[in-house]
N, C-alpha and C. Protein backbone atom coordinates (compact mmCIF):
# COMPACT_ATOMS: atom_id res chain seq x y z
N UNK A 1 12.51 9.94 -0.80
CA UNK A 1 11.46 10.95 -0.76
C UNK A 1 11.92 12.10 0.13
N UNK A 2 11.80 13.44 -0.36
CA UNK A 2 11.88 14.92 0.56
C UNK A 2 10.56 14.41 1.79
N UNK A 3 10.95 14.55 3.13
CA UNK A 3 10.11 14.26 4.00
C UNK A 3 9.37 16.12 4.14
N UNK A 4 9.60 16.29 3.45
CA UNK A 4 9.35 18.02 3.33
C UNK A 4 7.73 18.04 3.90
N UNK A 5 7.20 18.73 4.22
CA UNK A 5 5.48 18.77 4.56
C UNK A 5 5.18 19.28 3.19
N UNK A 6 5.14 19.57 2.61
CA UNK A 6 5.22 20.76 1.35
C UNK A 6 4.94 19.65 0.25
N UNK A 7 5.91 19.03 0.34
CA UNK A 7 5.89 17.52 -0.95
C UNK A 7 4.80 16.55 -0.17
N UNK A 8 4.32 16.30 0.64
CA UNK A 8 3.31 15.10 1.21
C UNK A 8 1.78 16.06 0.89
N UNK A 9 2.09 16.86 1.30
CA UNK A 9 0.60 18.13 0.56
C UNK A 9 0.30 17.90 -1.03
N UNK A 10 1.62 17.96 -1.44
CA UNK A 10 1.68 17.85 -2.93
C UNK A 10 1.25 16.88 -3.25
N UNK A 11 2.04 15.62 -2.85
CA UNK A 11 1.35 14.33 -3.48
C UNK A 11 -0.41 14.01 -2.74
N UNK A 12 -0.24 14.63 -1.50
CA UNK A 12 -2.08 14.25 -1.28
C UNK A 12 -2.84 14.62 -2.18
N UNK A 13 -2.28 16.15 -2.84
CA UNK A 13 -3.77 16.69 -3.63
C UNK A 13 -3.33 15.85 -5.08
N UNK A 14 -2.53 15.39 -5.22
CA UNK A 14 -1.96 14.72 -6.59
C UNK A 14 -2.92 13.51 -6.52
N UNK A 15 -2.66 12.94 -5.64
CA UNK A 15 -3.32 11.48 -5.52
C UNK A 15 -5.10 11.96 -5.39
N UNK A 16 -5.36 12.85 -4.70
CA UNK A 16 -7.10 13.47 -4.68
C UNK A 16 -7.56 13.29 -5.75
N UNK A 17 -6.71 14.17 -6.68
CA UNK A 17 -6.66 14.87 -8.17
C UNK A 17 -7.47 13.21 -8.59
N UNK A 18 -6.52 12.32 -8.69
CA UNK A 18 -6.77 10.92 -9.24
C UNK A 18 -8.03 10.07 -9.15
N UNK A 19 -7.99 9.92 -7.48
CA UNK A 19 -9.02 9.42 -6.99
C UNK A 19 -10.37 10.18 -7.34
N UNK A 20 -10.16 11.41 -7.80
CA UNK A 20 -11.44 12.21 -7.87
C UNK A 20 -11.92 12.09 -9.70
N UNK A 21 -10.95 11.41 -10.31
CA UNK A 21 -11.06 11.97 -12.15
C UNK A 21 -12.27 11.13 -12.65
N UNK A 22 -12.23 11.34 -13.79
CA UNK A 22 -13.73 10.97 -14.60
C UNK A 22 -13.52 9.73 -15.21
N UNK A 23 -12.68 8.96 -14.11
CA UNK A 23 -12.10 7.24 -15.27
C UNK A 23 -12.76 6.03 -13.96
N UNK A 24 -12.61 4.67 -14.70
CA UNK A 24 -13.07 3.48 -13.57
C UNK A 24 -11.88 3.64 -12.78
N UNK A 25 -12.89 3.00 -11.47
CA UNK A 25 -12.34 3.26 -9.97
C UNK A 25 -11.07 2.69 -10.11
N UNK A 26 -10.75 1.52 -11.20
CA UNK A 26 -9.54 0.74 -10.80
C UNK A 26 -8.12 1.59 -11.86
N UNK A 27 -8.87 2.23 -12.47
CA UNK A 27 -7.78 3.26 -13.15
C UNK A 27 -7.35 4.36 -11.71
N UNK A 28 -8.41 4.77 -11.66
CA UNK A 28 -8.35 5.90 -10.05
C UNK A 28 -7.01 5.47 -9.68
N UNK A 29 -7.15 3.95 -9.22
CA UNK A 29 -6.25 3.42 -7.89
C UNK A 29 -5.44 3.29 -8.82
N UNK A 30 -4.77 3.01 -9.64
CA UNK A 30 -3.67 2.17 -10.07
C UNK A 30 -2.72 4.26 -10.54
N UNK A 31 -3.51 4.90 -11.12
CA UNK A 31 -2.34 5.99 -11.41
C UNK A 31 -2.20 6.94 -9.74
N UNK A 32 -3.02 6.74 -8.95
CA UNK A 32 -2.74 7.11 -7.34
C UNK A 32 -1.52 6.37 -7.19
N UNK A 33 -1.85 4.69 -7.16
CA UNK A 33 -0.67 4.15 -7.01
C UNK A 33 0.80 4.75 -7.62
N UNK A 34 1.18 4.94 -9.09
CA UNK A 34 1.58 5.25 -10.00
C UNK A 34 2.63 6.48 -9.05
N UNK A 35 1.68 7.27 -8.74
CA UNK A 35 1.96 8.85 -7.83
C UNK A 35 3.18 8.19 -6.66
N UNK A 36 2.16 7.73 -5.99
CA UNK A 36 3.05 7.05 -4.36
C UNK A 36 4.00 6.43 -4.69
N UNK A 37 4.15 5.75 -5.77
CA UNK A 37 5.65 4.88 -5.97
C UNK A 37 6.76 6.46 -6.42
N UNK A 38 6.09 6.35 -7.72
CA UNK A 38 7.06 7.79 -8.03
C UNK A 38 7.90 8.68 -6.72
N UNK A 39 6.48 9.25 -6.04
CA UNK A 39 7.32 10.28 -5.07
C UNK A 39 8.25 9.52 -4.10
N UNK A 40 8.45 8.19 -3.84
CA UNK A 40 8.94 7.28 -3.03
C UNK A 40 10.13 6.90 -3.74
N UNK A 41 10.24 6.44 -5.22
CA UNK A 41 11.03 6.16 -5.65
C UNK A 41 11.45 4.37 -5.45
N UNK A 42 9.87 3.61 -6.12
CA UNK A 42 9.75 2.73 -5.30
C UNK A 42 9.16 2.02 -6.82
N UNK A 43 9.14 0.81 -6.78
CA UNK A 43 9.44 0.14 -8.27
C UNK A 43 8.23 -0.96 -8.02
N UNK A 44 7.50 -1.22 -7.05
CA UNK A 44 6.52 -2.82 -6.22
C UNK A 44 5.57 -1.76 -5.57
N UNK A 45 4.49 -1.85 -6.20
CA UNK A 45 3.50 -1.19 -5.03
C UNK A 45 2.02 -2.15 -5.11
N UNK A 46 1.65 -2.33 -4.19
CA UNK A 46 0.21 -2.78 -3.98
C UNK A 46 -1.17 -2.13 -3.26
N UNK A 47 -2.45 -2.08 -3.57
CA UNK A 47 -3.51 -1.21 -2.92
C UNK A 47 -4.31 -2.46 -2.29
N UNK A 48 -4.63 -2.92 -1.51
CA UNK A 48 -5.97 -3.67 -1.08
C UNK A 48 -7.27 -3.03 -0.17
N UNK A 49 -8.32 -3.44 -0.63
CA UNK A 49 -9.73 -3.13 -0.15
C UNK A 49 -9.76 -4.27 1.16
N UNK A 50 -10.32 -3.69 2.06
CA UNK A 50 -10.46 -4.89 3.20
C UNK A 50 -11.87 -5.38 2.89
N UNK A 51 -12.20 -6.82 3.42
CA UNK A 51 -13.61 -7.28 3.31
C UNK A 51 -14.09 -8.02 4.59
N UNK A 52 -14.71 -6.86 5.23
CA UNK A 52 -14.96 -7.47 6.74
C UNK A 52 -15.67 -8.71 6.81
N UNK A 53 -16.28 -8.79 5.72
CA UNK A 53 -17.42 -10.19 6.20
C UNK A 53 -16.30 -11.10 5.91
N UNK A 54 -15.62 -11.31 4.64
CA UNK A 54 -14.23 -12.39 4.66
C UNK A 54 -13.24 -12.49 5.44
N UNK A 55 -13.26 -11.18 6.21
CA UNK A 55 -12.06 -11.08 7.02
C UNK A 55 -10.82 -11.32 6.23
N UNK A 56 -10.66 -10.89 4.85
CA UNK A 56 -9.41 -10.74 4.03
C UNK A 56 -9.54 -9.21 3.24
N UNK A 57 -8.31 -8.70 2.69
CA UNK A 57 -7.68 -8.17 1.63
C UNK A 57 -8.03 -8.86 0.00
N UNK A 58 -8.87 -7.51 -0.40
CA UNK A 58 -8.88 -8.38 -1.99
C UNK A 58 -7.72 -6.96 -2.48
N UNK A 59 -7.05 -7.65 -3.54
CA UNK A 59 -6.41 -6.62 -4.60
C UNK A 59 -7.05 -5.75 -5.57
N UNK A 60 -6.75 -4.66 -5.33
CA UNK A 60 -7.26 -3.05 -6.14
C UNK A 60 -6.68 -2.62 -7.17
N UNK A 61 -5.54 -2.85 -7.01
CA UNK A 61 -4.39 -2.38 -7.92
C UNK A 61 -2.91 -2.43 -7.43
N UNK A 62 -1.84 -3.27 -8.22
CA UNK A 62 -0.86 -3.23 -7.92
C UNK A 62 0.26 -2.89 -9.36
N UNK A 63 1.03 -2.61 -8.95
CA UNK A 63 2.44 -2.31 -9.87
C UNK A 63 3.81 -3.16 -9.45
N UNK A 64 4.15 -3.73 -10.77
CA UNK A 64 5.60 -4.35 -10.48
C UNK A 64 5.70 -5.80 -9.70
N UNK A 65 4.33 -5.81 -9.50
CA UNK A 65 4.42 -7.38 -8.91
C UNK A 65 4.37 -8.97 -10.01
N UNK A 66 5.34 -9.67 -9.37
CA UNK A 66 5.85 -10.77 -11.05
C UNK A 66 4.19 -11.57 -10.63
N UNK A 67 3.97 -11.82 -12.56
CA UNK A 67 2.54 -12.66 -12.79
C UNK A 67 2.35 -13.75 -11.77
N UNK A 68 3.65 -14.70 -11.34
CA UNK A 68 3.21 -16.10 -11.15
C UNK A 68 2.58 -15.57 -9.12
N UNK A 69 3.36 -14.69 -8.95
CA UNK A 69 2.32 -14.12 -7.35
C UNK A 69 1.36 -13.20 -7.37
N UNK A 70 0.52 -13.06 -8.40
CA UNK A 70 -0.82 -12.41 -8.53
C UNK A 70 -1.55 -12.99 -7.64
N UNK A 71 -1.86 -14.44 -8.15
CA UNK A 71 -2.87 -15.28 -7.92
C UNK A 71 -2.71 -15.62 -5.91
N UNK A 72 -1.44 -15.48 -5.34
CA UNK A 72 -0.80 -15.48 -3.85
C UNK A 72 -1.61 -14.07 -2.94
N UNK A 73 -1.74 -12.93 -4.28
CA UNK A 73 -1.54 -11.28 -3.59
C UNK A 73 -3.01 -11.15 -3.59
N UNK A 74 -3.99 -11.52 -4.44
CA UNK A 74 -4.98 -11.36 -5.16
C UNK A 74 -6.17 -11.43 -3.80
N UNK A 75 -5.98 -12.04 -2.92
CA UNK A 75 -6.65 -12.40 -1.94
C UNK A 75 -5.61 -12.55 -0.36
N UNK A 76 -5.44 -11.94 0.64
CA UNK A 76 -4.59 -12.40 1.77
C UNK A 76 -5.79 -11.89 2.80
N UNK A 77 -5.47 -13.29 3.58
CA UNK A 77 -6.04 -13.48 4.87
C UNK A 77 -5.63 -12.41 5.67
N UNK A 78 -6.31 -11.65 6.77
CA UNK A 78 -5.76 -10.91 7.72
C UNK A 78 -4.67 -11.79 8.72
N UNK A 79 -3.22 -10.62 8.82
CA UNK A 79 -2.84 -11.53 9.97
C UNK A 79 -1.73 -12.40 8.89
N UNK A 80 -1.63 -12.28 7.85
CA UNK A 80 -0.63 -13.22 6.57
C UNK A 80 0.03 -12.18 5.46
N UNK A 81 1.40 -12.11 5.84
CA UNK A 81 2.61 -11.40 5.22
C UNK A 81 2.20 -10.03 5.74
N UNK A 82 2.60 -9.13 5.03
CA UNK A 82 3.36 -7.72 5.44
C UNK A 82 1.63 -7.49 5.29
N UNK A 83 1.34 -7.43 4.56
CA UNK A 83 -0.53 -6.83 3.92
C UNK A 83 -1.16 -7.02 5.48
N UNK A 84 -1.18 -8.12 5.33
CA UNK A 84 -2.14 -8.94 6.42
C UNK A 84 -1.73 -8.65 7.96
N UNK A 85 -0.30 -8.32 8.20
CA UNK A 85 -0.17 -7.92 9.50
C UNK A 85 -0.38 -6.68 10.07
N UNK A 86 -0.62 -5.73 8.61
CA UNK A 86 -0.50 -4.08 8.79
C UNK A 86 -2.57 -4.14 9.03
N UNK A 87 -2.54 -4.90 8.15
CA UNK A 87 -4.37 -4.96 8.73
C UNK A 87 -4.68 -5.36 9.81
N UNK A 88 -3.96 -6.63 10.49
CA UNK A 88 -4.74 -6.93 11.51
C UNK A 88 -3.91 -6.21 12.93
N UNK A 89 -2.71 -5.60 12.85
CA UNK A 89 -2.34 -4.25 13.87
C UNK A 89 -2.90 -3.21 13.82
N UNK A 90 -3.42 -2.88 12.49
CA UNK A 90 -3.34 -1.60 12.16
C UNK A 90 -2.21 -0.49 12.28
N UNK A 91 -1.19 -0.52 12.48
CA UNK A 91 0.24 -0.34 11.79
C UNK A 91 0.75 -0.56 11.34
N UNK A 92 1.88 0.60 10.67
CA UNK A 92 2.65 -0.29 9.59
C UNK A 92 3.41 -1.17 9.78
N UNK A 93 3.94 -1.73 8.74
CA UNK A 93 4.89 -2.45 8.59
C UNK A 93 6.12 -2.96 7.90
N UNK A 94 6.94 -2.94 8.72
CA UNK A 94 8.28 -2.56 7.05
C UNK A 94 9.29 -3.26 7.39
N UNK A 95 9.96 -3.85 6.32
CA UNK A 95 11.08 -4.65 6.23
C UNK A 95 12.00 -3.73 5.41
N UNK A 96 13.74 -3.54 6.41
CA UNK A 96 14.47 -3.19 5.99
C UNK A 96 15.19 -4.01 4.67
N UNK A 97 15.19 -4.74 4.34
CA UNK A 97 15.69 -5.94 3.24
C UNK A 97 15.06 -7.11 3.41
N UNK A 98 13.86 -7.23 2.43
CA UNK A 98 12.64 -8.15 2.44
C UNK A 98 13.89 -9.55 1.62
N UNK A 99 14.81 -9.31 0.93
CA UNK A 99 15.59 -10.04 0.15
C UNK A 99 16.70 -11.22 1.51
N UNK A 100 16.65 -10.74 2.77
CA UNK A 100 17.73 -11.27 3.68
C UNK A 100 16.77 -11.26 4.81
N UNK A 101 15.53 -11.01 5.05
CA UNK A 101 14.43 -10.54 6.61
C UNK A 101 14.23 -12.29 7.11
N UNK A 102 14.19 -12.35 7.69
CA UNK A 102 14.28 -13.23 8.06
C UNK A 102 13.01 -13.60 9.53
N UNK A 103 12.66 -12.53 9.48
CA UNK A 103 11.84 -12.14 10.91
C UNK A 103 10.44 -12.91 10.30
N UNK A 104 10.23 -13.57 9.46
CA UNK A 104 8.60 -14.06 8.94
C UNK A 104 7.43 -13.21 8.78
N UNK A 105 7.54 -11.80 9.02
CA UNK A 105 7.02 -10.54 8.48
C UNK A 105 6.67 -10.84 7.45
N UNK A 106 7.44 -11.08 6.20
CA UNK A 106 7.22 -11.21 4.97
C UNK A 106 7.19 -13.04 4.51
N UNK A 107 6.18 -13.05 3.66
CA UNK A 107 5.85 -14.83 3.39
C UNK A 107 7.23 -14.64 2.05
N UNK A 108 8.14 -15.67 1.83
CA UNK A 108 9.44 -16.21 1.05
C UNK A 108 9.13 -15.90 -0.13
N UNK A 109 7.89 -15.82 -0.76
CA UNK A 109 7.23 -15.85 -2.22
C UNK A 109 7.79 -14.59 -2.26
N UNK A 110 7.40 -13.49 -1.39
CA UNK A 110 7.77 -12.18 -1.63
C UNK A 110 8.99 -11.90 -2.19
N UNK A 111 9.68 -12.74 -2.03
CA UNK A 111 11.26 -12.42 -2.33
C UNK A 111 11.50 -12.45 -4.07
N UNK A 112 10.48 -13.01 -4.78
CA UNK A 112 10.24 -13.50 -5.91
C UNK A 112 10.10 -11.54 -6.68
N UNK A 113 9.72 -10.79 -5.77
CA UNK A 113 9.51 -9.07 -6.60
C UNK A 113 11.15 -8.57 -6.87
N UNK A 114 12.01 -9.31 -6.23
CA UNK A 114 13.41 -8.56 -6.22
C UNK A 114 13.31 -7.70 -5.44
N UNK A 115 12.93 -6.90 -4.59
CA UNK A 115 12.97 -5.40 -3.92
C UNK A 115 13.46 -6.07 -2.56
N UNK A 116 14.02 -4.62 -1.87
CA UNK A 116 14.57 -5.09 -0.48
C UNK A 116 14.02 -4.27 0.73
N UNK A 117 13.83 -2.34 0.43
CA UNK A 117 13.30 -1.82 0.94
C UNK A 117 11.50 -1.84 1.08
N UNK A 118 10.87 -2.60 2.44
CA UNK A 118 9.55 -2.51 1.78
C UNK A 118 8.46 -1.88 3.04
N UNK A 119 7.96 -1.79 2.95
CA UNK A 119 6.27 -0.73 4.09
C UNK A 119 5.40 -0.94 3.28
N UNK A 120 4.34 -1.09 4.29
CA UNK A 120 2.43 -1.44 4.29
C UNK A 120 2.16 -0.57 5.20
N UNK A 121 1.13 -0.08 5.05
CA UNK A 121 0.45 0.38 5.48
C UNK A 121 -1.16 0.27 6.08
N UNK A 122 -1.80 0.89 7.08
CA UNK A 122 -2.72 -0.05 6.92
C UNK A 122 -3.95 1.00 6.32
N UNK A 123 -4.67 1.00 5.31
CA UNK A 123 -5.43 2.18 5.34
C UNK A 123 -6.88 2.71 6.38
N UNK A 124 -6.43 3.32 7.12
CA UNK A 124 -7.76 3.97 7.88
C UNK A 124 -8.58 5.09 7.67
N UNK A 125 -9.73 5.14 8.59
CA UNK A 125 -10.43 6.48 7.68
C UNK A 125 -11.57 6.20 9.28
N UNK A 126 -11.37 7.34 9.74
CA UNK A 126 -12.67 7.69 11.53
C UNK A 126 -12.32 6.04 11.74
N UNK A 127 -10.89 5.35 12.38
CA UNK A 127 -10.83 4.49 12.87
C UNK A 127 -10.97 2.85 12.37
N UNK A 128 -12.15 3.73 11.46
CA UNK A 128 -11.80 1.54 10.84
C UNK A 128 -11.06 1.54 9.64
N UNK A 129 -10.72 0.18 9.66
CA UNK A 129 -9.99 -0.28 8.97
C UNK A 129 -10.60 -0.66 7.01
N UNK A 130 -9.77 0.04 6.38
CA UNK A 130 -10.27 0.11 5.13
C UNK A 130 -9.61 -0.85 3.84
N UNK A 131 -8.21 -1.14 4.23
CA UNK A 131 -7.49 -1.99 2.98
C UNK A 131 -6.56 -1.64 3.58
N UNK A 132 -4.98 -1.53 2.56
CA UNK A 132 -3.60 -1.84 3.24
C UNK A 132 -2.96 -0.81 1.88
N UNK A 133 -2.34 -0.22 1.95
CA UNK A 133 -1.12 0.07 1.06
C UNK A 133 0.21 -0.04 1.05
N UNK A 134 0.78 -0.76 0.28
CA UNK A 134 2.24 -1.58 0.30
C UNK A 134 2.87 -1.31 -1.04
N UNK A 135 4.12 -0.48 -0.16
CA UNK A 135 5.47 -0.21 -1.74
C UNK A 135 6.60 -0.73 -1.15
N UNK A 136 7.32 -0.68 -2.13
CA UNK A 136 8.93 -1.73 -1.97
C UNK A 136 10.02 -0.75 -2.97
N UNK A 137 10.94 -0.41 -2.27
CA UNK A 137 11.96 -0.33 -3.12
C UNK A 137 12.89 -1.08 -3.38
N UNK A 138 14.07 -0.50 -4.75
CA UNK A 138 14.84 -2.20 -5.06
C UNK A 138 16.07 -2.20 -4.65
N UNK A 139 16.45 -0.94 -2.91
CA UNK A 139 17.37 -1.39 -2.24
C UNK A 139 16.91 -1.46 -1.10
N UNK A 140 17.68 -1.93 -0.24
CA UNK A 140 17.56 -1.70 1.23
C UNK A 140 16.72 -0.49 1.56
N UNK A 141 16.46 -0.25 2.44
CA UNK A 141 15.65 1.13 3.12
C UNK A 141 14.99 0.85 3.94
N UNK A 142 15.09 2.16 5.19
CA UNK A 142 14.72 2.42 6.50
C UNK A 142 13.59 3.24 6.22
N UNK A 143 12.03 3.07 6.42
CA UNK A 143 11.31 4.31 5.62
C UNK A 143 11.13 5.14 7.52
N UNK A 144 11.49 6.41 7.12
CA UNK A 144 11.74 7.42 7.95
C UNK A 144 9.83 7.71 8.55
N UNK A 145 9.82 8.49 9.74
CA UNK A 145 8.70 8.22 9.99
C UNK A 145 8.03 9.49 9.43
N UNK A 146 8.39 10.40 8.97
CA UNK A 146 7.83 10.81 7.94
C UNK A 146 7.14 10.25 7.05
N UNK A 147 8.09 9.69 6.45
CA UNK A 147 7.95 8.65 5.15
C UNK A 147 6.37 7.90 5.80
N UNK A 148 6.56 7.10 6.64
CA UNK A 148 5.14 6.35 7.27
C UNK A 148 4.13 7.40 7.06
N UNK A 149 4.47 8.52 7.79
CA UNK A 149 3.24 9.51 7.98
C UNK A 149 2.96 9.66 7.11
N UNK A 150 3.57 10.36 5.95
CA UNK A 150 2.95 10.62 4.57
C UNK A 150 2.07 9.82 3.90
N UNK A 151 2.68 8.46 4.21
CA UNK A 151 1.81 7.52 3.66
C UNK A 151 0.71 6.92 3.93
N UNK A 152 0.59 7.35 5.37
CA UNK A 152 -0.39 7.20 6.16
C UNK A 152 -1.27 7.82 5.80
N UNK A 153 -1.56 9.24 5.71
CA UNK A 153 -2.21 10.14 5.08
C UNK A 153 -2.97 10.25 3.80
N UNK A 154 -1.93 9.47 3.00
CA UNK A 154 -2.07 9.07 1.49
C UNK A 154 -3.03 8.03 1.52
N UNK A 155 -2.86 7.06 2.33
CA UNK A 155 -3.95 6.35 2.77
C UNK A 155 -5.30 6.48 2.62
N UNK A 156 -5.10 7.50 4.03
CA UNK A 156 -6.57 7.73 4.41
C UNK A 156 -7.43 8.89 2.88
N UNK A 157 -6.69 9.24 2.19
CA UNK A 157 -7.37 9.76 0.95
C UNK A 157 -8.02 8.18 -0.08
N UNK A 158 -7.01 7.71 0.20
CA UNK A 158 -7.58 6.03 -0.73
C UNK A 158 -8.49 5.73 0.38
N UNK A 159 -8.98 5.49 1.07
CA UNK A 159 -10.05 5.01 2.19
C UNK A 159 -11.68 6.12 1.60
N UNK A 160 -10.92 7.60 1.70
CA UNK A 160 -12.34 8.39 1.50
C UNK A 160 -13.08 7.16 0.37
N UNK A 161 -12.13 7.19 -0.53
CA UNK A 161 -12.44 6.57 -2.09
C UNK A 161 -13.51 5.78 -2.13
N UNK A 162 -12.25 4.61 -1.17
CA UNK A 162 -12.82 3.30 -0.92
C UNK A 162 -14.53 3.07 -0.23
N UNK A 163 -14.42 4.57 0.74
CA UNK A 163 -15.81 4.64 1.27
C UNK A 163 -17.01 5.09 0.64
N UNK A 164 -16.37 5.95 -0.72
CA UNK A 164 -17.08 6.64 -1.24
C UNK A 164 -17.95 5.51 -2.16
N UNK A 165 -16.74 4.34 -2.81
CA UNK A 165 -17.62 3.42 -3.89
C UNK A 165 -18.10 2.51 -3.29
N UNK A 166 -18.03 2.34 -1.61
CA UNK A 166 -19.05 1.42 -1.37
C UNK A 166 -20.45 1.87 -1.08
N UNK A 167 -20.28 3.19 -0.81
CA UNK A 167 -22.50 3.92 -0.57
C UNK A 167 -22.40 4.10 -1.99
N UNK A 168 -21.79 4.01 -2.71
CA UNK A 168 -22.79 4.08 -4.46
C UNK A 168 -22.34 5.48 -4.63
């Protein structure tokens, strides 16, 4: 990704554009998603909604993730794999080669997407905590803190969303 300010503007109002169109919410998220992988150049992406009373991550929309770990992604506890740790820090979190990491950051199943470069995010919006956003690319990668920021940002536009479809 150009860490350019110019291109993170671009993709915010790109992803707005989305989140704002005349389709169901889970179309919204999944071509937002669609956006953030693209400008990243990133092949594994995941969105989660947080659920304070469960104290877990349910799944919103993901891309590129293999069928048999749906049912693994579909639900994560706060505090469990990359999702779950970026929620319960509230920072990100990223594995330079999720394929060789060894640090327990990432739960082994993960290794099952093929990708090596990977970041979560955690999504915020006035401080609380809203869901997680997580892409992977399918080499190695250091995501620059740009790269975080942008995505950070990108975030907090999926959070308005998220806040928006829970008052109705």
């Amino acid at each position: 990704m150009n860490t350019n300010p110019i291109i993170c503007a671009e993709l915010l109002a790109s992803v707005r554009s989305r989140l704002l169109a005349s389709i169901p919410a889970d179309e919204q998220f999944r071509e937002a998603l669609e956006l953030i992988l693209e400008e990243y150049g990133c092949v594994v992406g995941s969105l989660h909604r947080f659920d304070p009373l469960m104290n877990v991550l349910h799944l919103e929309a993901e891309i590129g993730i293999p069928p048999q770990l749906l049912p693994k992604v579909s639900i994560i506890p706060i505090g469990k794999g990359m999702a779950g740790l970026a929620a319960e820090r509230r920072t990100p979190v990223q594995v330079c080669n999720l394929q060789t990491d060894e640090s327990g950051v990432a739960k082994p199943s993960a290794r099952t997407t093929g990708v090596e470069g990977s970041l979560t995010v955690p999504i915020m919006l006035d401080g609380d905590l809203l869901g997680t956003l997580g892409i992977a690319k399918p080499s190695e990668h250091e995501f620059t803190q740009h790269e975080i920021d942008c995505l950070m940002k990108v975030g907090a536009e999926i959070g308005e969303r998220f806040r928006m479809r829970e008052l109705g």
